[in-house]
Protein backbone atom coordinates (compact mmCIF):
# COMPACT_ATOMS: atom_id res chain seq x y z
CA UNK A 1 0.00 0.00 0.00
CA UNK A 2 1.04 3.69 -0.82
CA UNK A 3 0.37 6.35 1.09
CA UNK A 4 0.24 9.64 -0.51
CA UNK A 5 0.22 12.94 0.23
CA UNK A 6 0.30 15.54 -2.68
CA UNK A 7 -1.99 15.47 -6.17
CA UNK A 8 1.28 15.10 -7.97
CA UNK A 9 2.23 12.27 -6.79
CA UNK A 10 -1.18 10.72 -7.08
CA UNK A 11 -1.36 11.55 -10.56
CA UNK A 12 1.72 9.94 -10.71
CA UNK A 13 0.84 6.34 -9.21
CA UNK A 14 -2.23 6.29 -10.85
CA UNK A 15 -1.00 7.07 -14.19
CA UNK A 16 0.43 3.01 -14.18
CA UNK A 17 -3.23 1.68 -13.31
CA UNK A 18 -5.28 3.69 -16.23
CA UNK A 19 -5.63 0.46 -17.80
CA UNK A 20 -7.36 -1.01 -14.34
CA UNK A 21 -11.00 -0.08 -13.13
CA UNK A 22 -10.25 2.51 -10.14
CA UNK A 23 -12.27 2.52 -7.24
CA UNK A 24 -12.43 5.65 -4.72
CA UNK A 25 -13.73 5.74 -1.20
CA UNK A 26 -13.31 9.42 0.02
CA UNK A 27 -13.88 9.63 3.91
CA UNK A 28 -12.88 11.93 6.79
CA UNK A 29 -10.63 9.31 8.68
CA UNK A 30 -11.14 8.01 11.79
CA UNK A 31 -12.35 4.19 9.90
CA UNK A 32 -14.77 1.70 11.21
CA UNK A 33 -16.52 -1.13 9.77
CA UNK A 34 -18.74 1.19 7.81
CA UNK A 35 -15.92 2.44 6.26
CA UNK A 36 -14.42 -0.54 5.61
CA UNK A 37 -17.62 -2.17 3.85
CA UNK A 38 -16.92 0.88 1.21
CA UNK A 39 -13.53 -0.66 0.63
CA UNK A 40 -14.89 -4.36 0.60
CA UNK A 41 -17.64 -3.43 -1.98
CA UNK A 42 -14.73 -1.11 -3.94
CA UNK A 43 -12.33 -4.02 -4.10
CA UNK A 44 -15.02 -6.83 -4.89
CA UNK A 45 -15.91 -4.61 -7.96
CA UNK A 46 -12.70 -2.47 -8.81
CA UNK A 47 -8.81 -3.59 -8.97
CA UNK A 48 -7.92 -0.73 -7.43
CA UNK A 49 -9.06 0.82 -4.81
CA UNK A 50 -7.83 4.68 -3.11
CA UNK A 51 -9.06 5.46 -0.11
CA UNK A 52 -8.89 9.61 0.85
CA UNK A 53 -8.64 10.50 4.51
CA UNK A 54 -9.37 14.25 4.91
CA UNK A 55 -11.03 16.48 7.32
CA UNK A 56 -12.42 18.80 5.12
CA UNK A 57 -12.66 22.24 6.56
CA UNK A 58 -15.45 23.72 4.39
CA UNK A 59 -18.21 21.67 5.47
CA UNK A 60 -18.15 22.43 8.69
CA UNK A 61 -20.07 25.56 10.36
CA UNK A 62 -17.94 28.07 12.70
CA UNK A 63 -19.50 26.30 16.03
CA UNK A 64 -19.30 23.18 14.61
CA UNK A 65 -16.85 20.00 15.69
CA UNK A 66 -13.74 20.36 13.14
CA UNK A 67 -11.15 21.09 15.60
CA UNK A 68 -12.28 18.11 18.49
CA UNK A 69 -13.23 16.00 15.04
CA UNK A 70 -11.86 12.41 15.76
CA UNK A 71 -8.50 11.24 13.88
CA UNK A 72 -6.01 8.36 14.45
CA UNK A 73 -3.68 8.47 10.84
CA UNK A 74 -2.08 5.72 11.63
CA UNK A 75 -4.72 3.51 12.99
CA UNK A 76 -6.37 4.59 9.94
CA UNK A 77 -3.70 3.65 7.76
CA UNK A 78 -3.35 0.11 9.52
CA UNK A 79 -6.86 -0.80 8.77
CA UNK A 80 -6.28 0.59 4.74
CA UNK A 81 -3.43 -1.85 4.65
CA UNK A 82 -5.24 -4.82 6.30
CA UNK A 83 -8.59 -4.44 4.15
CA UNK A 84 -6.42 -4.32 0.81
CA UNK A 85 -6.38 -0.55 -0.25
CA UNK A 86 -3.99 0.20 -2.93
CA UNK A 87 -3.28 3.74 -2.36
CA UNK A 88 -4.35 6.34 1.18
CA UNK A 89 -4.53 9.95 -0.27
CA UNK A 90 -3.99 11.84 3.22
CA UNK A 91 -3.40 15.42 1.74
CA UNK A 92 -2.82 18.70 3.78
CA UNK A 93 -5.53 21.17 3.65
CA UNK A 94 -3.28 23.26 1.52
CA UNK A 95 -2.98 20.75 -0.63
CA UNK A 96 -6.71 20.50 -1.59
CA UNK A 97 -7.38 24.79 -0.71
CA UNK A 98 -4.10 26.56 -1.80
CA UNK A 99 -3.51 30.38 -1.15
CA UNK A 100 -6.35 32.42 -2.49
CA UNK A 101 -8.34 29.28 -3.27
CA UNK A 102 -11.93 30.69 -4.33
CA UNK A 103 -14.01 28.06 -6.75
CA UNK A 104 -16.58 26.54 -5.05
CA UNK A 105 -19.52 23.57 -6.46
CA UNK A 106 -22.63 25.14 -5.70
CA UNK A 107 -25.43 22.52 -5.17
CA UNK A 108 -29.02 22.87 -5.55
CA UNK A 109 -32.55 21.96 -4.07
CA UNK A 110 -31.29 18.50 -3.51
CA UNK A 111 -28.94 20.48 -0.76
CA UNK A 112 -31.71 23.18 0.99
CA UNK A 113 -33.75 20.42 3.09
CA UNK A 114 -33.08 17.66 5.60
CA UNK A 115 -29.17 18.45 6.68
CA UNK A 116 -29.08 21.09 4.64
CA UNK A 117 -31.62 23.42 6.42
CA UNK A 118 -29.72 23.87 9.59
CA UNK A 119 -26.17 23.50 8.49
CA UNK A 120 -26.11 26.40 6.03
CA UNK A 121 -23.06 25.70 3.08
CA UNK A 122 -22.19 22.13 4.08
CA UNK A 123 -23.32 20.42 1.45
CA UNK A 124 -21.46 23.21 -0.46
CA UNK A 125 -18.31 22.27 1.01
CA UNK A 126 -18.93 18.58 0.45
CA UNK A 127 -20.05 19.36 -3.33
CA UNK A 128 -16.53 21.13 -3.51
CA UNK A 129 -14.53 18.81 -1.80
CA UNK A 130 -15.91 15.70 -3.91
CA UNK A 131 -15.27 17.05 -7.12
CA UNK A 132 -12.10 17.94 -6.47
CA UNK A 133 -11.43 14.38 -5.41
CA UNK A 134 -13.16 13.27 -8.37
CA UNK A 135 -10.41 14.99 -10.36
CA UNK A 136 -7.60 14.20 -8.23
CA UNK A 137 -8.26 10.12 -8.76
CA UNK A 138 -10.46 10.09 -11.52
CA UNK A 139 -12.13 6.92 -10.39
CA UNK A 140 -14.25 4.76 -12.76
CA UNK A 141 -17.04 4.19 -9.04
CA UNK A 142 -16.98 6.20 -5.97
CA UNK A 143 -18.93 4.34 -3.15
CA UNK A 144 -20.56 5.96 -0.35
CA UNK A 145 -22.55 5.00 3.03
CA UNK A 146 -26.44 5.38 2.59
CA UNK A 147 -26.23 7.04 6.18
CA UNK A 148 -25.15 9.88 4.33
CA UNK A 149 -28.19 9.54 2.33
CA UNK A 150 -28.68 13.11 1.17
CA UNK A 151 -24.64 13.85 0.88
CA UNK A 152 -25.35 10.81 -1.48
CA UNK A 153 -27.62 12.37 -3.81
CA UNK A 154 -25.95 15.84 -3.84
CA UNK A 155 -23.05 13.91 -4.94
CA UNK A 156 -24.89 11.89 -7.44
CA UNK A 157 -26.47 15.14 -8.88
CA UNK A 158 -23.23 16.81 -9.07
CA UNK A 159 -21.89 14.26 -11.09
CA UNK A 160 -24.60 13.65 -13.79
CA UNK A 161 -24.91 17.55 -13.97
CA UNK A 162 -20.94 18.26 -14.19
CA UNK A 163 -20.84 15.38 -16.88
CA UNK A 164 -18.40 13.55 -14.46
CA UNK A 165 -17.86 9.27 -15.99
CA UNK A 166 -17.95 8.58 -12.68
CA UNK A 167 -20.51 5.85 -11.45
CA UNK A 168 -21.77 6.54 -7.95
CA UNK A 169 -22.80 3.47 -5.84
CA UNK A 170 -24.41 4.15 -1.98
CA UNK A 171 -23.58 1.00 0.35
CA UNK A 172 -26.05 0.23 3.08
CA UNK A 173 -25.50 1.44 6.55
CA UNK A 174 -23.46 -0.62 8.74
CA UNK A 175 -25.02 -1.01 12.27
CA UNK A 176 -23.27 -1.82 15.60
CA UNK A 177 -24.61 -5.08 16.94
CA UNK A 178 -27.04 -2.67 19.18
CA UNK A 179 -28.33 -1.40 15.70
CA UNK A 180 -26.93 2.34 16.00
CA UNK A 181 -25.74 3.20 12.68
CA UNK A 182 -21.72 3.89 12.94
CA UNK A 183 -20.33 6.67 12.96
CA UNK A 184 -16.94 8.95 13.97
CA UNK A 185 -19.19 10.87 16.28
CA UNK A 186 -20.33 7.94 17.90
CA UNK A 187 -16.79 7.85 20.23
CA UNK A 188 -18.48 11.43 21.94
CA UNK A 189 -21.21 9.76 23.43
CA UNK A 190 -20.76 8.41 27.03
CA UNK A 191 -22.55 5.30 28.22
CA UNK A 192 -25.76 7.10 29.31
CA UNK A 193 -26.11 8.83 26.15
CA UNK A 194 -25.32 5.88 24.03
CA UNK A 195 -27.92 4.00 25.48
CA UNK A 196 -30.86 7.10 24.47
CA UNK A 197 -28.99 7.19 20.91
CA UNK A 198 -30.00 3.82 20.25
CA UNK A 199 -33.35 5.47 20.15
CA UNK A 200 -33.43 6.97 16.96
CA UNK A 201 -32.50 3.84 15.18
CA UNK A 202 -35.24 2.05 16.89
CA UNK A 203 -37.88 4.39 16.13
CA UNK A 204 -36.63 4.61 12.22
CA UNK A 205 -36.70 0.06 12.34
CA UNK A 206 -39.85 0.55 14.25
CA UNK A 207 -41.22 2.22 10.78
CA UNK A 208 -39.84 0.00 8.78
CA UNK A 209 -40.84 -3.57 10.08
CA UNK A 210 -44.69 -1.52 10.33
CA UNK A 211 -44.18 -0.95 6.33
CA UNK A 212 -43.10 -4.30 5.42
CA UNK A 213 -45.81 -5.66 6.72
CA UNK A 214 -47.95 -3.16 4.59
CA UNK A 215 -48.20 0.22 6.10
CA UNK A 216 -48.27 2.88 3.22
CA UNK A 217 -49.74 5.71 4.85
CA UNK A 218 -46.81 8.35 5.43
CA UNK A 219 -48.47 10.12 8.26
CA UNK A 220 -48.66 7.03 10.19
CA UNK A 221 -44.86 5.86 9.31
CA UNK A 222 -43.54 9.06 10.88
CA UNK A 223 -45.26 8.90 13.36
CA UNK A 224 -44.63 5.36 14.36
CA UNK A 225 -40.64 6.36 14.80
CA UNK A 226 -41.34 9.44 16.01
CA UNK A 227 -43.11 7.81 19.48
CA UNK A 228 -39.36 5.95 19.93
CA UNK A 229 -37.70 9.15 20.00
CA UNK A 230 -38.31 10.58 23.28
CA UNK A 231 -34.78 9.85 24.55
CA UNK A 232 -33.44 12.13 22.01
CA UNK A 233 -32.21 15.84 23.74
CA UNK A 234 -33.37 17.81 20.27
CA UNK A 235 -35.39 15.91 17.40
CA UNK A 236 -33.96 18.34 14.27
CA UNK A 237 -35.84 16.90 12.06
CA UNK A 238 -38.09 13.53 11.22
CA UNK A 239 -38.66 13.42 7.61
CA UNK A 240 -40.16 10.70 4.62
CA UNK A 241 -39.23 12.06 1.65
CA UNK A 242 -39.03 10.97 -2.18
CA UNK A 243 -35.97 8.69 -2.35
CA UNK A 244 -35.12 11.18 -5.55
CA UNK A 245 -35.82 14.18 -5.47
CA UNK A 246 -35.87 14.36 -1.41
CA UNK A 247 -39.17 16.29 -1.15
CA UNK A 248 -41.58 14.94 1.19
CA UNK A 249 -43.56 12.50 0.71
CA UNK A 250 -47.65 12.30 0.84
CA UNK A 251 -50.58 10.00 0.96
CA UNK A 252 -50.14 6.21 0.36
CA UNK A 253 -46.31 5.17 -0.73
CA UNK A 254 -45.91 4.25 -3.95
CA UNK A 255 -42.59 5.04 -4.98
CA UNK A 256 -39.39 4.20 -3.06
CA UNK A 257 -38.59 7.14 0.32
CA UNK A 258 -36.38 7.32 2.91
CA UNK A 259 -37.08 7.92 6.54
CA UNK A 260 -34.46 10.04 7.53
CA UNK A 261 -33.60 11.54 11.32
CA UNK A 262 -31.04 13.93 12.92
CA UNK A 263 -31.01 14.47 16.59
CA UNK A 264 -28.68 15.83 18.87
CA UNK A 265 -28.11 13.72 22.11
CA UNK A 266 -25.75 15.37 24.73
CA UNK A 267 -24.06 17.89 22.48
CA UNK A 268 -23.79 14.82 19.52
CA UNK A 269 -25.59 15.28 16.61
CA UNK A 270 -26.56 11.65 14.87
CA UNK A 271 -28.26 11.07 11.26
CA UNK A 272 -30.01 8.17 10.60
CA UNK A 273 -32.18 6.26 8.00
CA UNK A 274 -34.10 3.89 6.47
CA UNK A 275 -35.13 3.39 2.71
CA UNK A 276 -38.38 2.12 2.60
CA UNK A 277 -39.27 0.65 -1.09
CA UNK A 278 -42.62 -0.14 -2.41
């Protein structure tokens, strides 16, 4: 395994692999197994896999966590090497923002609700920081976690629309064996608040065993998850929208949604969801 550090020296290992099928898993460090089922499904379908681990500044508000954010470089290079990654792109933020740096990937409605209505230019910053990626690797399939489910489609959209021949695939979550959907932030949460976390991923299963079983109506569906989620400190927001287009959805199901959550427990904010498909 390589690990790398500048875009010219990227360029410069990948440039002996052009003839391979490249596959990309960008991430912010700090691995777990969710992670590492983005490099499983990468290497089961790619013969080369890159793995970025950056903390990218830009999508992160001014009270947000980007200074306390978790990292561990070299546990997170250990678990690249043992999972089979090719090449870890760890760049300085210099690297990826030089001096006077000023181009941004604006991102449309697909970026105003859900996250994107209380964290004001992050999918902005993630738009930005993907495509630059994107061009740094040039990757034949990206894969990301469906926990990220609206990053997800931002990302999609900003390829198709920016004409990028880069095929996006969305993994499913990966759940502790107490069903909380991982996560980096998870290591903030003590034992009490771990425990009222698990809450949000019972109410969102809660909805989801109540529609396989036939339940359609989209009032009722939020509402089933929503009478789990009492433990939370702050519900932000509870939402069944169009698995597409991400506006909400009405009336009786008939095309595939997601059930998506964020809710801040202690001072942790956690994202959750479910795809519910017809």
């Amino acid at each position: 395994m390589q690990t790398i550090t500048t875009v010219a020296e990227l360029r410069g290992a990948l440039a002996n692999v052009r003839d391979k099928r490249v596959g990309f898993v960008p991430t912010m460090g700090y691995l777990h197994d969710g992670h590492l089922a983005l490099v499983e499904a990468s290497r089961a379908q790619c013969d080369v896999t890159v793995v970025s681990i950056f903390v990218n500044p830009t999508q992160f508000g001014p009270t947000e966590d980007l200074s306390t954010y978790p990292r561990d470089f070299l546990r997170d290079e250990k678990l690249c090497r043992d999972a089979g990654v090719a090449i870890v792109f760890a760049p300085e933020e210099r690297e990826i923002y030089p001096a006077q740096f000023e181009t941004f990937v604006e991102p449309g409605e697909l970026a105003k609700s859900l996250c994107g209505a209380f964290r004001p230019g992050h999918f902005r910053g993630v738009a930005t920081v993907v495509c630059k990626l994107f061009n740094m690797v040039r990757p034949d399939i990206a894969f990301f976690g469906q926990k990220d489910f609206q990053q997800c489609a931002v990302v999609r959209r900003m390829a198709l629309d920016l004409n990028l021949p880069i095929e996006i695939v969305t993994v499913p979550t990966v759940r502790e064996p107490d069903r909380l959907a991982m996560s980096s932030r998870n290591r903030y949460l003590n034992k009490e608040e771990r425990r009222r976390a698990l809450s949000i991923s019972r109410g969102l299963l809660a909805a989801e065993a109540e529609f396989r079983v036939g339940e359609r109506n989209c009032e009722k569906l939020i509402a089933i998850a929503r009478q789990h989620l009492d433990e939370v400190d702050r519900l932000q927001y509870l939402e069944l929208v169009d698995a597409d287009t991400l506006e909400p959805a009405s009336g009786p199901l008939s095309h595939p949604a997601a059930l998506c959550a964020a809710a801040y427990v202690g001072s942790t904010r956690l994202i959750d969801n479910v795809i519910l498909k017809p």
